[in-house]
C-alpha atoms as a PDB file:
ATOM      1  CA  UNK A   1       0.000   0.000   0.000  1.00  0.00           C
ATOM      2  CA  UNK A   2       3.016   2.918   0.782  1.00  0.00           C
ATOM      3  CA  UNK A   3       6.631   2.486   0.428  1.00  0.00           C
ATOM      4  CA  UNK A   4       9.390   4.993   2.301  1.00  0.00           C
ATOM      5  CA  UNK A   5       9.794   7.194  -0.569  1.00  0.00           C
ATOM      6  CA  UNK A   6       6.240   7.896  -0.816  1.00  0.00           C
ATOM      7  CA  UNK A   7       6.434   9.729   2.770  1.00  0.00           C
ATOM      8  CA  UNK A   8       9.057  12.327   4.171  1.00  0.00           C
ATOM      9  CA  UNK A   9       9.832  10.478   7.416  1.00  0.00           C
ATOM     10  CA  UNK A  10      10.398   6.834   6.946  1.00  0.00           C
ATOM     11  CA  UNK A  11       9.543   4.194  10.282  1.00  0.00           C
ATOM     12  CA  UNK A  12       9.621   4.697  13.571  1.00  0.00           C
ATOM     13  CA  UNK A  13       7.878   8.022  11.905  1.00  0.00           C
ATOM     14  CA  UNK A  14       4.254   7.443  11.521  1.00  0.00           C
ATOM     15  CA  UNK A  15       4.182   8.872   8.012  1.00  0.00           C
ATOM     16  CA  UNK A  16       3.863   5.450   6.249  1.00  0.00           C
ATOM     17  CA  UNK A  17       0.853   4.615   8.379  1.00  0.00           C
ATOM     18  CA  UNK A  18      -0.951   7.950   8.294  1.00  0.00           C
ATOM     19  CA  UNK A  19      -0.652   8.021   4.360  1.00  0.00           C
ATOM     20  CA  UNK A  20      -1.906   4.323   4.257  1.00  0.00           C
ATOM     21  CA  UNK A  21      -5.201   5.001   5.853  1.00  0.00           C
ATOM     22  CA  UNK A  22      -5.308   8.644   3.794  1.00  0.00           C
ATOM     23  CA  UNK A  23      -5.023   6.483   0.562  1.00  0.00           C
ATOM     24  CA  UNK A  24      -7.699   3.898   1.934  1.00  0.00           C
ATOM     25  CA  UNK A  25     -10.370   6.330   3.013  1.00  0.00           C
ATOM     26  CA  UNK A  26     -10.118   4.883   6.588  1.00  0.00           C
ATOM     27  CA  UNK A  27      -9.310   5.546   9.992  1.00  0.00           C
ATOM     28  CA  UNK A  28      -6.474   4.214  12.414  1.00  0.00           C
ATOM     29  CA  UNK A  29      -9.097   2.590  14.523  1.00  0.00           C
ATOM     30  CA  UNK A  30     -10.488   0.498  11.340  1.00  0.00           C
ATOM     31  CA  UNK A  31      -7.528  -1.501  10.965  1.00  0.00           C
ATOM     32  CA  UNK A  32      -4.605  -3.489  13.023  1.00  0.00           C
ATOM     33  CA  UNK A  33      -0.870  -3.188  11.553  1.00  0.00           C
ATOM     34  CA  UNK A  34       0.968  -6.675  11.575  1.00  0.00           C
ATOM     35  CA  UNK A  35       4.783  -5.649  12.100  1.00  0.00           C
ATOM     36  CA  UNK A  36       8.161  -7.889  12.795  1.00  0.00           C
ATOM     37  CA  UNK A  37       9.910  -4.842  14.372  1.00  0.00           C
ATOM     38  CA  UNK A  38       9.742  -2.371  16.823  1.00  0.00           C
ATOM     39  CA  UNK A  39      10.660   0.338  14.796  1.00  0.00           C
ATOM     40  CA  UNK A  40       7.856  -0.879  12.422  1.00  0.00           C
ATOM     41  CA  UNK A  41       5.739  -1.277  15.425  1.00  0.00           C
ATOM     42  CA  UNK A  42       6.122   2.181  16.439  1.00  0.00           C
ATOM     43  CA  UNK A  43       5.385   3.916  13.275  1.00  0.00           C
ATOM     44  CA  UNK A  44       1.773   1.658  13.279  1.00  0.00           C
ATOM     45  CA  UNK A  45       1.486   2.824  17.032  1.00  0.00           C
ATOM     46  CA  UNK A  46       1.945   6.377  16.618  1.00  0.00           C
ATOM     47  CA  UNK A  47      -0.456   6.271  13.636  1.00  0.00           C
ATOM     48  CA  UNK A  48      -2.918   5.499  16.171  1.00  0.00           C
ATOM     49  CA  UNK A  49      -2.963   1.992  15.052  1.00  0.00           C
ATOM     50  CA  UNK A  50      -3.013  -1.225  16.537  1.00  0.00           C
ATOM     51  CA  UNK A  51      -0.157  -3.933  16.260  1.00  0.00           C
ATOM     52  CA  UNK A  52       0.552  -7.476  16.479  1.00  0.00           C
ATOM     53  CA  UNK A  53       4.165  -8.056  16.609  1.00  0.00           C
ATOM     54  CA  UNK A  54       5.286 -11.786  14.830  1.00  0.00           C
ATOM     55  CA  UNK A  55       8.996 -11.569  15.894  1.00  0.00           C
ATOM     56  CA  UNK A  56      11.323 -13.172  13.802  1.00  0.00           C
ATOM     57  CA  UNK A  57      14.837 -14.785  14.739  1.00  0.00           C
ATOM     58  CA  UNK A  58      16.551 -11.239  13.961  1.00  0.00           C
ATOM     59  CA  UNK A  59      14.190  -9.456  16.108  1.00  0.00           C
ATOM     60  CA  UNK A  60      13.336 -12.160  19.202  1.00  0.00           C
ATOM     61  CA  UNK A  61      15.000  -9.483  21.367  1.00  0.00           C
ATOM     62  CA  UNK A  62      13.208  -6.677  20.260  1.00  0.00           C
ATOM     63  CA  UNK A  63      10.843  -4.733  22.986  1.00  0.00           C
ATOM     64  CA  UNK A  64       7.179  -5.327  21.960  1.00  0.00           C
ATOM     65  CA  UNK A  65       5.562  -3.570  24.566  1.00  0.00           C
ATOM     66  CA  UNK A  66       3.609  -1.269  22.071  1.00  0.00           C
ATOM     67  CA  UNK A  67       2.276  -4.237  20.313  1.00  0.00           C
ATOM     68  CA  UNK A  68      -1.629  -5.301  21.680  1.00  0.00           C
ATOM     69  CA  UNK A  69      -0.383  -8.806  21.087  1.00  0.00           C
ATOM     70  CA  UNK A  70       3.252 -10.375  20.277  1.00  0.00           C
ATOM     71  CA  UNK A  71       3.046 -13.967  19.051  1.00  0.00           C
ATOM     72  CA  UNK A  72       4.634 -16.386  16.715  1.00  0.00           C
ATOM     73  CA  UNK A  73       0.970 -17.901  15.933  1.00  0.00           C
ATOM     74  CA  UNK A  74      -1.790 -16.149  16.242  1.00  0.00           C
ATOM     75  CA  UNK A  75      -5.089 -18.006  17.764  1.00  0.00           C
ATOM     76  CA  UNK A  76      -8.907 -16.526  17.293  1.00  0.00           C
ATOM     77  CA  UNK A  77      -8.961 -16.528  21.151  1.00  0.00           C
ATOM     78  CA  UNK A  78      -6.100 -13.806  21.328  1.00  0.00           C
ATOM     79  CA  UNK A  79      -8.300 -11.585  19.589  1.00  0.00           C
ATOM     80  CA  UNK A  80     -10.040 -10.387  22.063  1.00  0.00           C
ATOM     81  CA  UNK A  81      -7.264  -8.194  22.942  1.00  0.00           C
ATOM     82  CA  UNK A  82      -7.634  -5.998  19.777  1.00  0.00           C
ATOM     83  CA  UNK A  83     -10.141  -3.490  20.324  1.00  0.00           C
ATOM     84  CA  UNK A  84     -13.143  -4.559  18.233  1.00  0.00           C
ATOM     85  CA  UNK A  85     -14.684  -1.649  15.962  1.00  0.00           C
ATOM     86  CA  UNK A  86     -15.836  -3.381  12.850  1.00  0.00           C
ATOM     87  CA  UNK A  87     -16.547  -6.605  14.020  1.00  0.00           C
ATOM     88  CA  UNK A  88     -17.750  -8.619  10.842  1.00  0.00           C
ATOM     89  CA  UNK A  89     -14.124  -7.418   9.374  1.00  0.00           C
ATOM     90  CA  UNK A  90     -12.689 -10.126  11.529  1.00  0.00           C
ATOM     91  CA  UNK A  91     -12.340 -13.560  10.304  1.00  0.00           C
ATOM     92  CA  UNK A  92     -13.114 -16.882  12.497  1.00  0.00           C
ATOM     93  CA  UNK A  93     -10.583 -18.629   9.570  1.00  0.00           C
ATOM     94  CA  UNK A  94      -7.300 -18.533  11.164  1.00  0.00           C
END
């Protein structure tokens, strides 16, 4: 959807992020951010925008606190800690 050279700022910036929803017509709260970093996690966070961190072996020792869920699989019960706004966008087929 954006690339770095699209925006002034690249990540942690929130530039990315913001111009994402601008070119989707939608708003930060409509949509979660799925990021491997926690300079990726902080652009989507200060966008307003909920993250779930999948850590990968370069980043295991990253700090993920920002994220509203860190996982290496993600199960329909951990959900529930994403705020829900649009509920029917959310898919029972994980």
């Amino acid at each position: 959807i954006g690339r770095r050279d699209f925006v002034e700022n690249s990540k942690p910036a929130p530039d990315i992020y913001i111009e994402a929803l601008n070119a989707l017509g939608t708003q930060a709260e409509s949509v979660v951010a799925i990021e491997d970093t926690t300079t990726g996690v902080a652009s989507a966070s200060g966008a307003g925008i909920q993250t779930i961190a999948f850590p990968d072996a370069n980043s295991l020792d990253h700090d993920f606190t920002k994220a509203a869920i860190t996982t290496e699989i993600l199960h329909p019960d951990q959900l529930s800690a994403i705020r829900p706004v649009h509920r029917t966008a959310v898919s029972q087929d994980f």
